[in-house]
C-alpha atoms as a PDB file:
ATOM      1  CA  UNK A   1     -93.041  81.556 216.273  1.00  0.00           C
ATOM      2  CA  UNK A   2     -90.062  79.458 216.882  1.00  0.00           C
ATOM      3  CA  UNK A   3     -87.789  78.805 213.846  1.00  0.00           C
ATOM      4  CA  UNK A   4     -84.693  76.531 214.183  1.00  0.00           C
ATOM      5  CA  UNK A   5     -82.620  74.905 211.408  1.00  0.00           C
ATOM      6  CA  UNK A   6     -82.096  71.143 211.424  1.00  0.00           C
ATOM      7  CA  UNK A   7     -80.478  68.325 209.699  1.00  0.00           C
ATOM      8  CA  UNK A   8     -82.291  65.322 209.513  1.00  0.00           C
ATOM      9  CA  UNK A   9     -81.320  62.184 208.267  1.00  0.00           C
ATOM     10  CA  UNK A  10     -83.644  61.220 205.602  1.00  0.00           C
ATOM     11  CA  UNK A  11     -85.976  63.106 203.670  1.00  0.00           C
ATOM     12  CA  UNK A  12     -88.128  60.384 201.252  1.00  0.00           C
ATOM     13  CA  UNK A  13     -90.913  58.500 203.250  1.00  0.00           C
ATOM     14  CA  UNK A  14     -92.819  55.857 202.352  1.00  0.00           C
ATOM     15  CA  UNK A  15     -96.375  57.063 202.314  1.00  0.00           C
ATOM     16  CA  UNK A  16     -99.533  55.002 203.887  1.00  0.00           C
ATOM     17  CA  UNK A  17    -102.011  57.425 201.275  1.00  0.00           C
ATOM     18  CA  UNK A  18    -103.630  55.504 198.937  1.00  0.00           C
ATOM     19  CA  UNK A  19    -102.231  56.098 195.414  1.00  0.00           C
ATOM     20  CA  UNK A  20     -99.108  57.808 196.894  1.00  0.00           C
ATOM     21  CA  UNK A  21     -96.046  55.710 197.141  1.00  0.00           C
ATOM     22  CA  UNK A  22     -93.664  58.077 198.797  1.00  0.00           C
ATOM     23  CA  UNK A  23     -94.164  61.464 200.755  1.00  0.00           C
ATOM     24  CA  UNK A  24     -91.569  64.514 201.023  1.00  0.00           C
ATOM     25  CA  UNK A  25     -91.405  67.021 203.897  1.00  0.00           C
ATOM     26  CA  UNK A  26     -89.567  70.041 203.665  1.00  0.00           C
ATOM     27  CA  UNK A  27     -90.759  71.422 207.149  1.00  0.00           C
ATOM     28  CA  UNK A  28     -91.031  70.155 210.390  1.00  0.00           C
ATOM     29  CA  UNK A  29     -94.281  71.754 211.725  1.00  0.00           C
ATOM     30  CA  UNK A  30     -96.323  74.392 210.165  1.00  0.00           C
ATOM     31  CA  UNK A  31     -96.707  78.151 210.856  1.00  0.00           C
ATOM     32  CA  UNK A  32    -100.433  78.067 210.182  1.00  0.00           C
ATOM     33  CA  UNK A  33    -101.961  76.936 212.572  1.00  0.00           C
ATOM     34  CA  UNK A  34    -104.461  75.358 211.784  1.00  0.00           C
ATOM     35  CA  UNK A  35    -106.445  74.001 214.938  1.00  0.00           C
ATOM     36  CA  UNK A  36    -108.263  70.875 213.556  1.00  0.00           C
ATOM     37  CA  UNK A  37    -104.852  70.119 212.117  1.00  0.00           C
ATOM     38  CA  UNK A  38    -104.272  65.883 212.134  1.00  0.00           C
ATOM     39  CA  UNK A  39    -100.097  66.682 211.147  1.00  0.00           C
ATOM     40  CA  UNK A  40     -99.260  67.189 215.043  1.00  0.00           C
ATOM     41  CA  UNK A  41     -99.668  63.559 215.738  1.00  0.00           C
ATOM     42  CA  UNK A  42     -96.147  63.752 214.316  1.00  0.00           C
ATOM     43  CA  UNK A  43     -95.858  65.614 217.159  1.00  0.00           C
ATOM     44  CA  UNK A  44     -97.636  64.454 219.706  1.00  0.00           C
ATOM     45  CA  UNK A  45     -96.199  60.842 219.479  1.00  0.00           C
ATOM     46  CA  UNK A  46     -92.795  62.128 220.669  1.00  0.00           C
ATOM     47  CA  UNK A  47     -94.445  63.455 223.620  1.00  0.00           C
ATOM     48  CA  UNK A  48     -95.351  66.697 222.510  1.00  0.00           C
ATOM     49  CA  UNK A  49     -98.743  69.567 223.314  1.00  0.00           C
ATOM     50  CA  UNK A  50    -100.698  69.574 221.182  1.00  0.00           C
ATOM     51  CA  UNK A  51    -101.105  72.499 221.379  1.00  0.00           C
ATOM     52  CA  UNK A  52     -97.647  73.350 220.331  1.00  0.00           C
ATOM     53  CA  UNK A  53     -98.358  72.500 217.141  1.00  0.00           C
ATOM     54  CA  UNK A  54     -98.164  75.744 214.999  1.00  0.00           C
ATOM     55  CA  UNK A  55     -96.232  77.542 217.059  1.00  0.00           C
ATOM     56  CA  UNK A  56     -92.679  76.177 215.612  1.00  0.00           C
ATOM     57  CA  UNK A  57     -91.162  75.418 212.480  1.00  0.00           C
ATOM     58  CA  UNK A  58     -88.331  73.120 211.867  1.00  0.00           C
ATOM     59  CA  UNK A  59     -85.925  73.883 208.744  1.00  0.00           C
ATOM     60  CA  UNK A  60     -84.339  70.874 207.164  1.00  0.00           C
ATOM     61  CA  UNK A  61     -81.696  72.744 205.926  1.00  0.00           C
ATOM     62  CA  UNK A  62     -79.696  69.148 204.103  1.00  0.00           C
ATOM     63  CA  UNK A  63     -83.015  68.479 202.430  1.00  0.00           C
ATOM     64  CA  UNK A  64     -81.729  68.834 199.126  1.00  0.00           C
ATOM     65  CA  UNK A  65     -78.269  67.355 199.301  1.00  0.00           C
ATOM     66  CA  UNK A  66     -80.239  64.185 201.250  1.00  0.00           C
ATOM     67  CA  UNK A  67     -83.208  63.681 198.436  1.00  0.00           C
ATOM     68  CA  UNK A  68     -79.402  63.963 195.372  1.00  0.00           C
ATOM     69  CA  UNK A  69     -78.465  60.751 197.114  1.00  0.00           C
ATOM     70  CA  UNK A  70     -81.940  59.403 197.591  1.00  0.00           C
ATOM     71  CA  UNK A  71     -83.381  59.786 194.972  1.00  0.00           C
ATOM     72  CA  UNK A  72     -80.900  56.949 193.378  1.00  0.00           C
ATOM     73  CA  UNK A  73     -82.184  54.693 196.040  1.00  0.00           C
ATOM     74  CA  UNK A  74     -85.702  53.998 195.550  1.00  0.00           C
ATOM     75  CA  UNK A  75     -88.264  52.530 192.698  1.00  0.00           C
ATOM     76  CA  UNK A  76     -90.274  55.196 190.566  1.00  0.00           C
ATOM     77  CA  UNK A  77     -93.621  56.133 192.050  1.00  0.00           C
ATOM     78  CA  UNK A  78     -95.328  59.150 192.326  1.00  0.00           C
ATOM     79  CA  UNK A  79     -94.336  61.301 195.722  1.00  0.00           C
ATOM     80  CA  UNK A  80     -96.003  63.579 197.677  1.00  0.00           C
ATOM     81  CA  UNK A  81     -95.237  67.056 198.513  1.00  0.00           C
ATOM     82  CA  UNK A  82     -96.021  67.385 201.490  1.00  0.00           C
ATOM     83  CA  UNK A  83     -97.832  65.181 204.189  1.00  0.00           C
ATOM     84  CA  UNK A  84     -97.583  66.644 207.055  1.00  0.00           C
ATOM     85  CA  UNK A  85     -96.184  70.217 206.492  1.00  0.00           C
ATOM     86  CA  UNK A  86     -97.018  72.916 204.500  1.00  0.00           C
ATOM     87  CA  UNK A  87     -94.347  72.841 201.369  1.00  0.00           C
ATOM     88  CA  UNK A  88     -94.942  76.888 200.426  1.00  0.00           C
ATOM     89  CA  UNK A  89     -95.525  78.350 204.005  1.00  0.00           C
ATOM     90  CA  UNK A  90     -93.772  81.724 204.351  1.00  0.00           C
ATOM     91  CA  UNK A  91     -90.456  80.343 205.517  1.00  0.00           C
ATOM     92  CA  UNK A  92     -90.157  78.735 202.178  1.00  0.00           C
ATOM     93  CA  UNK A  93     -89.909  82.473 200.580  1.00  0.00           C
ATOM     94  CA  UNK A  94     -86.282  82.692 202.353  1.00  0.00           C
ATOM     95  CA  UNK A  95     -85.437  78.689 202.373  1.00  0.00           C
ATOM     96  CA  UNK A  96     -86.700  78.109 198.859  1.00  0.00           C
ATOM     97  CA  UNK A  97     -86.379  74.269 199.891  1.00  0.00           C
ATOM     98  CA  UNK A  98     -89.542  73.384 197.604  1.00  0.00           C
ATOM     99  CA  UNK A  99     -88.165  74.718 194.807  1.00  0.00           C
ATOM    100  CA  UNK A 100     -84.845  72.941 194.843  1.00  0.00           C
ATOM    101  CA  UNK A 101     -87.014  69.262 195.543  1.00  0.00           C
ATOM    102  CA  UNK A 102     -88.906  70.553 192.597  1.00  0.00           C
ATOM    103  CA  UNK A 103     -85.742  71.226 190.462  1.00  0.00           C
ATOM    104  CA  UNK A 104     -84.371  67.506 191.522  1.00  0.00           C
ATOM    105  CA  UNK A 105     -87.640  65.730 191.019  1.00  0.00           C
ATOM    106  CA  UNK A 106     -88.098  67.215 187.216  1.00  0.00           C
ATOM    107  CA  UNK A 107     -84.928  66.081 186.352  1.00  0.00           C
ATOM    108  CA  UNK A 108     -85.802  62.652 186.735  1.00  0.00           C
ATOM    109  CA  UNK A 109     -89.617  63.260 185.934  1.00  0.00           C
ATOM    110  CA  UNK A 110     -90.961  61.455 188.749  1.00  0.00           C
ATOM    111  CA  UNK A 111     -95.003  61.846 189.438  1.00  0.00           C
ATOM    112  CA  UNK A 112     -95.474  64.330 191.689  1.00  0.00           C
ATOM    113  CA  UNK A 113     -98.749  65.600 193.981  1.00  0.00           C
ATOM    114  CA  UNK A 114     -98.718  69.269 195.912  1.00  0.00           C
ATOM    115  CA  UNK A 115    -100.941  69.812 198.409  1.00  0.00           C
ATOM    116  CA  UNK A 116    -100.535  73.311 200.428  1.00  0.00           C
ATOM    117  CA  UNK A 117    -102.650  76.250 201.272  1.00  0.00           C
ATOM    118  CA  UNK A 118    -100.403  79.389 200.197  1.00  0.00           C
ATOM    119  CA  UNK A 119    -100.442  80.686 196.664  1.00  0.00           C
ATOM    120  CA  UNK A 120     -96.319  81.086 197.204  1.00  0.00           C
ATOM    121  CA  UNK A 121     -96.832  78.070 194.720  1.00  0.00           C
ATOM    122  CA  UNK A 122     -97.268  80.530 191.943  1.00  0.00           C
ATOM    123  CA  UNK A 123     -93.580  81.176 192.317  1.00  0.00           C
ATOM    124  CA  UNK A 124     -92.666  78.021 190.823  1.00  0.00           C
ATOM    125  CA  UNK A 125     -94.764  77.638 187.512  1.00  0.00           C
ATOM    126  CA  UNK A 126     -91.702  77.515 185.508  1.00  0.00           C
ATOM    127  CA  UNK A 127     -91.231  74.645 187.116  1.00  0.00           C
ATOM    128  CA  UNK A 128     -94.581  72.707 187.508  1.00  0.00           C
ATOM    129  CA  UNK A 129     -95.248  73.189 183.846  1.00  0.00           C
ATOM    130  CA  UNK A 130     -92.378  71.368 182.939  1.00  0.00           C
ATOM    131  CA  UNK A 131     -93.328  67.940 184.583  1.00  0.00           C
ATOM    132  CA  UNK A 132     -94.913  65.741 182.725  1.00  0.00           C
ATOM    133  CA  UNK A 133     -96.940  63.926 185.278  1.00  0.00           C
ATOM    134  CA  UNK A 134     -98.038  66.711 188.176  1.00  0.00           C
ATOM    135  CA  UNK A 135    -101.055  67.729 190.165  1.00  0.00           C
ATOM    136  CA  UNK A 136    -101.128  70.735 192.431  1.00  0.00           C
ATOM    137  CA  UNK A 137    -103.843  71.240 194.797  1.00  0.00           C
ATOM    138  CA  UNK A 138    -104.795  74.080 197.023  1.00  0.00           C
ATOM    139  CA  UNK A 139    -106.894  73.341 200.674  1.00  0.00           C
ATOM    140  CA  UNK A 140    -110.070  75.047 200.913  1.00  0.00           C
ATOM    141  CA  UNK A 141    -112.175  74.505 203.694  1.00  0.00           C
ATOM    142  CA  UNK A 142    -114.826  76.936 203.533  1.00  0.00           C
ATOM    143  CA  UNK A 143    -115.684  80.230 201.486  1.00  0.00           C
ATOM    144  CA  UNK A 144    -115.973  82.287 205.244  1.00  0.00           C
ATOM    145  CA  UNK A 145    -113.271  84.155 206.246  1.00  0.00           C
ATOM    146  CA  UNK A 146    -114.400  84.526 209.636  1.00  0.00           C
ATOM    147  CA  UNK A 147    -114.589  80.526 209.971  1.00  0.00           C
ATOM    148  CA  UNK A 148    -111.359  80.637 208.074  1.00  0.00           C
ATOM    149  CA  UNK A 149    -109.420  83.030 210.820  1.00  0.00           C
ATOM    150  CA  UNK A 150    -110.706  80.638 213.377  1.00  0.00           C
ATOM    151  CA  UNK A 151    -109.667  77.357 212.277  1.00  0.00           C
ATOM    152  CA  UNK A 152    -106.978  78.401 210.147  1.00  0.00           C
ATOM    153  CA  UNK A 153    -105.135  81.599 211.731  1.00  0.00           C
ATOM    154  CA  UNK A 154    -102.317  82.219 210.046  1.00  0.00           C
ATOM    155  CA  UNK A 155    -102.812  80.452 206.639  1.00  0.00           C
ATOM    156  CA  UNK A 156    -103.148  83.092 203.364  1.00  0.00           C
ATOM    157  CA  UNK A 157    -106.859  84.325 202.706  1.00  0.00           C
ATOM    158  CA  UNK A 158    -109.099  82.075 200.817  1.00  0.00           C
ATOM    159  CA  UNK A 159    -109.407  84.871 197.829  1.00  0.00           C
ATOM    160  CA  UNK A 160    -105.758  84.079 197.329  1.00  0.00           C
ATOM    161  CA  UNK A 161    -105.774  80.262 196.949  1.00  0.00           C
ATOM    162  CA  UNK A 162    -108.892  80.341 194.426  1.00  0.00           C
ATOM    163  CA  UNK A 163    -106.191  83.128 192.632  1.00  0.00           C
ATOM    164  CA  UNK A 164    -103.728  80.499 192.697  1.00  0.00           C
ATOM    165  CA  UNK A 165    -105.934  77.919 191.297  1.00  0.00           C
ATOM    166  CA  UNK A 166    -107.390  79.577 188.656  1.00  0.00           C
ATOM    167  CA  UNK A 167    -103.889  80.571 186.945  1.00  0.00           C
ATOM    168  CA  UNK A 168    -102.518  77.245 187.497  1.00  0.00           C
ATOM    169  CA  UNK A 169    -105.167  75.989 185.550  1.00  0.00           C
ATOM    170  CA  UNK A 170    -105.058  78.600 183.077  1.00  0.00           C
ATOM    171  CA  UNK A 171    -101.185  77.858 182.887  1.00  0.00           C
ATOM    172  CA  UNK A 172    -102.045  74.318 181.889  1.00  0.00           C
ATOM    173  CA  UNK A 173    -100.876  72.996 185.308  1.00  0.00           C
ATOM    174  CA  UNK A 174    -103.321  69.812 186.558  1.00  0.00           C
ATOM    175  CA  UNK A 175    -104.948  71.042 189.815  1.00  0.00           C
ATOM    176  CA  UNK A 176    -107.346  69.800 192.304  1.00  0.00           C
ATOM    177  CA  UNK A 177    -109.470  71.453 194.885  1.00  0.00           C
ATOM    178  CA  UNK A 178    -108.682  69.955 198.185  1.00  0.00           C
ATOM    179  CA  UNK A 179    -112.462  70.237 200.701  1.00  0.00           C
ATOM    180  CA  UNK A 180    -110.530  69.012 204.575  1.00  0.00           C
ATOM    181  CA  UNK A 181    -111.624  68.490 206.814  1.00  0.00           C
ATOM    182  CA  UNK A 182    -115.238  69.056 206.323  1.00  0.00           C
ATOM    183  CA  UNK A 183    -116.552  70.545 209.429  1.00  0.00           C
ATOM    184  CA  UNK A 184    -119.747  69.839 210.643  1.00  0.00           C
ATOM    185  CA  UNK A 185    -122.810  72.722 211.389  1.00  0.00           C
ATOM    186  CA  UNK A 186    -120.067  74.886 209.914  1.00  0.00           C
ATOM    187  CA  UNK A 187    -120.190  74.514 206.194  1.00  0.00           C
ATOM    188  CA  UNK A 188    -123.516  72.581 205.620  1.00  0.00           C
ATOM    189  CA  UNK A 189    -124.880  75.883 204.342  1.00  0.00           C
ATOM    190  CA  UNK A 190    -122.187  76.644 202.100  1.00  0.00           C
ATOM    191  CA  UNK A 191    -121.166  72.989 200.777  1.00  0.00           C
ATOM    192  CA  UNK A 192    -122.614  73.245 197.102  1.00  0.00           C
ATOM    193  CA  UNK A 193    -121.619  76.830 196.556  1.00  0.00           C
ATOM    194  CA  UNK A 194    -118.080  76.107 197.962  1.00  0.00           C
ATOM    195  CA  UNK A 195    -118.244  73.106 195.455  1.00  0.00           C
ATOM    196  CA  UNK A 196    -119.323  75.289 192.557  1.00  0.00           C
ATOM    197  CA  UNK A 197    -116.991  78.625 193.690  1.00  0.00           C
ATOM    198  CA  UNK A 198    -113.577  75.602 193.556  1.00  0.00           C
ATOM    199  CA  UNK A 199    -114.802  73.775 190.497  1.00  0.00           C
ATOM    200  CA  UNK A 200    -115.116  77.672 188.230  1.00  0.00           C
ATOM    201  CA  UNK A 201    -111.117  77.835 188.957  1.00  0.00           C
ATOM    202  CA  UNK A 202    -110.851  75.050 186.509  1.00  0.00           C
ATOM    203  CA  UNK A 203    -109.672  71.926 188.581  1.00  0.00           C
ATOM    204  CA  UNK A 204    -109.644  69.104 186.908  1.00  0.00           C
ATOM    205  CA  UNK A 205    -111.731  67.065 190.320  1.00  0.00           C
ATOM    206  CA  UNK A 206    -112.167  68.394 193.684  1.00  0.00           C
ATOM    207  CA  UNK A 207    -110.897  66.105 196.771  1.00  0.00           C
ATOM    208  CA  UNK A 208    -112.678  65.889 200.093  1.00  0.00           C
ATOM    209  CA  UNK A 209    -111.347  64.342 203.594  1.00  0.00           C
ATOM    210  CA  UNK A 210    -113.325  64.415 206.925  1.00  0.00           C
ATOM    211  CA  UNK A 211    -111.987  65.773 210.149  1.00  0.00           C
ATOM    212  CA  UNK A 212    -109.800  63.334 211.285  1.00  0.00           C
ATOM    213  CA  UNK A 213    -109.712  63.454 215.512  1.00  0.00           C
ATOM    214  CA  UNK A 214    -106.649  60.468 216.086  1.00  0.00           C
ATOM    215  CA  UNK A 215    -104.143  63.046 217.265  1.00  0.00           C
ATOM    216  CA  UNK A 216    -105.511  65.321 220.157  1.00  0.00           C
ATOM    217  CA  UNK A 217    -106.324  67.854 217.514  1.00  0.00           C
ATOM    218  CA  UNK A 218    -109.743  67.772 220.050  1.00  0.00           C
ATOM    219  CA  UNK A 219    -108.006  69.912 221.957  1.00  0.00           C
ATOM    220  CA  UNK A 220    -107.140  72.615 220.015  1.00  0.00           C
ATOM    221  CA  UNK A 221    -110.505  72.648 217.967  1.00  0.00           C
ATOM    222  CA  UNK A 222    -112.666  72.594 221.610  1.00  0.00           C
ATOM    223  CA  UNK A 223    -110.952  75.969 221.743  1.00  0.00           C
ATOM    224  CA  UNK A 224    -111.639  77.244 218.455  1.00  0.00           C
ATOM    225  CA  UNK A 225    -115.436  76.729 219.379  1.00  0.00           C
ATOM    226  CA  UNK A 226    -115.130  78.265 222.695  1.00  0.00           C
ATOM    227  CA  UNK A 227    -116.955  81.141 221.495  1.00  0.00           C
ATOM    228  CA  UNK A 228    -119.401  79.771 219.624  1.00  0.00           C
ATOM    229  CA  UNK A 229    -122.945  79.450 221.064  1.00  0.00           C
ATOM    230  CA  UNK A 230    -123.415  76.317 223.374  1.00  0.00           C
ATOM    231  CA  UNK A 231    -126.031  74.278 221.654  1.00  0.00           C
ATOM    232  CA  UNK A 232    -124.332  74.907 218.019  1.00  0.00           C
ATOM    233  CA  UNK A 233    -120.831  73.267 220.256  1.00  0.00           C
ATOM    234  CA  UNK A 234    -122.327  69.938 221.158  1.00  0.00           C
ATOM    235  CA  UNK A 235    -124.572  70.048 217.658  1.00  0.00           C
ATOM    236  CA  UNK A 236    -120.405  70.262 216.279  1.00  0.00           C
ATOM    237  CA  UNK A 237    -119.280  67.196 218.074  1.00  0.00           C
ATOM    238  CA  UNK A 238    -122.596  65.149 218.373  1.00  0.00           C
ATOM    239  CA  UNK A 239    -122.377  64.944 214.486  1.00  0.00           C
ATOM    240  CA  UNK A 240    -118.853  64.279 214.171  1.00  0.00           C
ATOM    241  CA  UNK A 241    -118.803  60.982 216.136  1.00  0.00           C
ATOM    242  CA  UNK A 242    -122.324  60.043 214.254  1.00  0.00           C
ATOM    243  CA  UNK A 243    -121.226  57.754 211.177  1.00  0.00           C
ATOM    244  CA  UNK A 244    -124.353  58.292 209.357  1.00  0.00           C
ATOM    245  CA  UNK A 245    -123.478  62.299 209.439  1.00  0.00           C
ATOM    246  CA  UNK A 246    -120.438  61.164 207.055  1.00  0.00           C
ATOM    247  CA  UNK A 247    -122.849  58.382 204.571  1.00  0.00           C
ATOM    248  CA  UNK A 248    -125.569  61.622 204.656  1.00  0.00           C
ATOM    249  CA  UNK A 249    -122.839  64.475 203.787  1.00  0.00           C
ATOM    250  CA  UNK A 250    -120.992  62.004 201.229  1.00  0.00           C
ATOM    251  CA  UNK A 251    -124.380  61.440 199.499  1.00  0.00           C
ATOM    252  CA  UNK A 252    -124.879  65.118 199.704  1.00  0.00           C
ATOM    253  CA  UNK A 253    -121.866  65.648 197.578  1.00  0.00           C
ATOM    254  CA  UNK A 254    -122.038  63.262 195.064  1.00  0.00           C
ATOM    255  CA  UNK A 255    -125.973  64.600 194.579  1.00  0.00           C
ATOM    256  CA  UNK A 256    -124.178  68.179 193.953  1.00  0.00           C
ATOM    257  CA  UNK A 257    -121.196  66.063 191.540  1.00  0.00           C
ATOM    258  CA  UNK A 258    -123.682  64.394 189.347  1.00  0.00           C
ATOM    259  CA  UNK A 259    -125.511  67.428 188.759  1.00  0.00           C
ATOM    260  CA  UNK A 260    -123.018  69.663 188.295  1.00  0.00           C
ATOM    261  CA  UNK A 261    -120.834  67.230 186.261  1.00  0.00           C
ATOM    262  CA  UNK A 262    -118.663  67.897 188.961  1.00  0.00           C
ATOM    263  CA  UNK A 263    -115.701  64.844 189.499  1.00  0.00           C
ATOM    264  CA  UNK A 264    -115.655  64.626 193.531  1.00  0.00           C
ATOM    265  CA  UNK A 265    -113.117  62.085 195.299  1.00  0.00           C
ATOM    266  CA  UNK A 266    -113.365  61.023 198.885  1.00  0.00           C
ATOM    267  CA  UNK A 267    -111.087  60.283 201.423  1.00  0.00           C
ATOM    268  CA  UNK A 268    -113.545  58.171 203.312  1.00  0.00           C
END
């Protein structure tokens, strides 16, 4: 793993995600590794392999002294944390350059949304309970730990991030469930009892994106499923680039919402 410290010159960006007006990134890649990862078209676009993505992290060690000046410079709205990072990888255990966004952002109690996969958010209760307009969420894609080690390498267990949900919630903290990207002939089995397994940590509403294939994370995921059997492969990829797969697995989910009382949002 490659770790470098940078400087960058801004650190708010306006964000294209509906409901989201601005997005904050503490990293520069991610140490997960994630393979269907969308985040390295970030990379990519700047000439990068894709498959590089994972492999590096970039510190922005002046993001805190850049978002005290910034923060003077733009309308309220809420802000996400993060977009295309992961804001409490293990790096942030050293950097601790969540925390001090955190510490600026309650000051002025702007809206804030976390999104990450590591229950290092725990750390910072003391924090999150103090906003008065925040919503953590926690990515899990599936309930399997041997899909998980596949697809997501180096990101902490699943057991952990249900942990992490459940005392958020029982902290008081608003949290959301975060289903991406669904993954198809992989979870079909599992979808209503991954549903069910989320929505017992308490979340107030459970989020759910599709696999998103715009930035050569192909590559990376045809190599995830290089040992999987042959048939189950092009089964995989014939349903992702079939539109009704997504209308049939949407209905499927708001069948398993309505009966379970269950408040499901789409990205799609």
């Amino acid at each position: 793993m490659i770790i470098r410290e940078i400087s960058v010159k801004s650190i708010i960006s306006k964000s294209g995600i509906y409901g989201i007006k601005y997005s904050i990134n503490p990293y520069y890649g991610c140490a997960h590794g994630c393979t269907y990862c969308y985040a390295r078209f970030v990379h990519t676009i700047k000439g990068g392999d894709p498959r590089e993505w994972g492999s590096f992290v970039y510190v922005k060690k002046n993001a805190i002294n850049l978002l005290k000046r910034e923060i003077y410079n733009i309308d309220r709205g809420s802000i996400l944390i993060s977009s295309v990072t992961d804001p409490y990888q293990a790096l942030e255990k050293k950097y601790m350059i969540t925390r001090g966004i955190l510490t600026i952002l309650l000051k002025r109690q702007f809206p804030v949304v976390i999104l990450t996969k590591s229950d290092l958010i725990l750390r910072d209760i003391d924090l999150l309970k103090r906003f008065n307009n925040l919503e953590a969420g926690l990515t899990i894609t599936t309930l399997d730990e041997r899909i998980k080690s596949i697809f997501e390498p180096r990101a902490p267990s699943i057991r952990s991030r249900l942990r992490a949900l459940r005392i958020l919630s029982q902290r008081g903290i608003n949290t959301y469930g975060f289903i991406a990207p669904i993954l198809p002939i992989l979870q079909e089995r599992e979808l209503e009892n991954l549903v069910l397994t989320i929505a017992e940590m308490g979340v107030q509403r459970i989020l759910v994106d599709k696999l998103n294939l715009k930035s050569k994370n192909w590559i990376t995921l045809q190599d995830a499923l290089r040992d999987f059997p042959k048939p189950k492969v092009r089964e995989f990829w014939k349903k992702l680039k079939d539109p009704s797969y997504w209308s049939r697995t949407k209905k499927l989910l708001l069948e398993i919402s309505n009966k379970n009382k269950i408040t499901i949002d789409f990205c799609y």
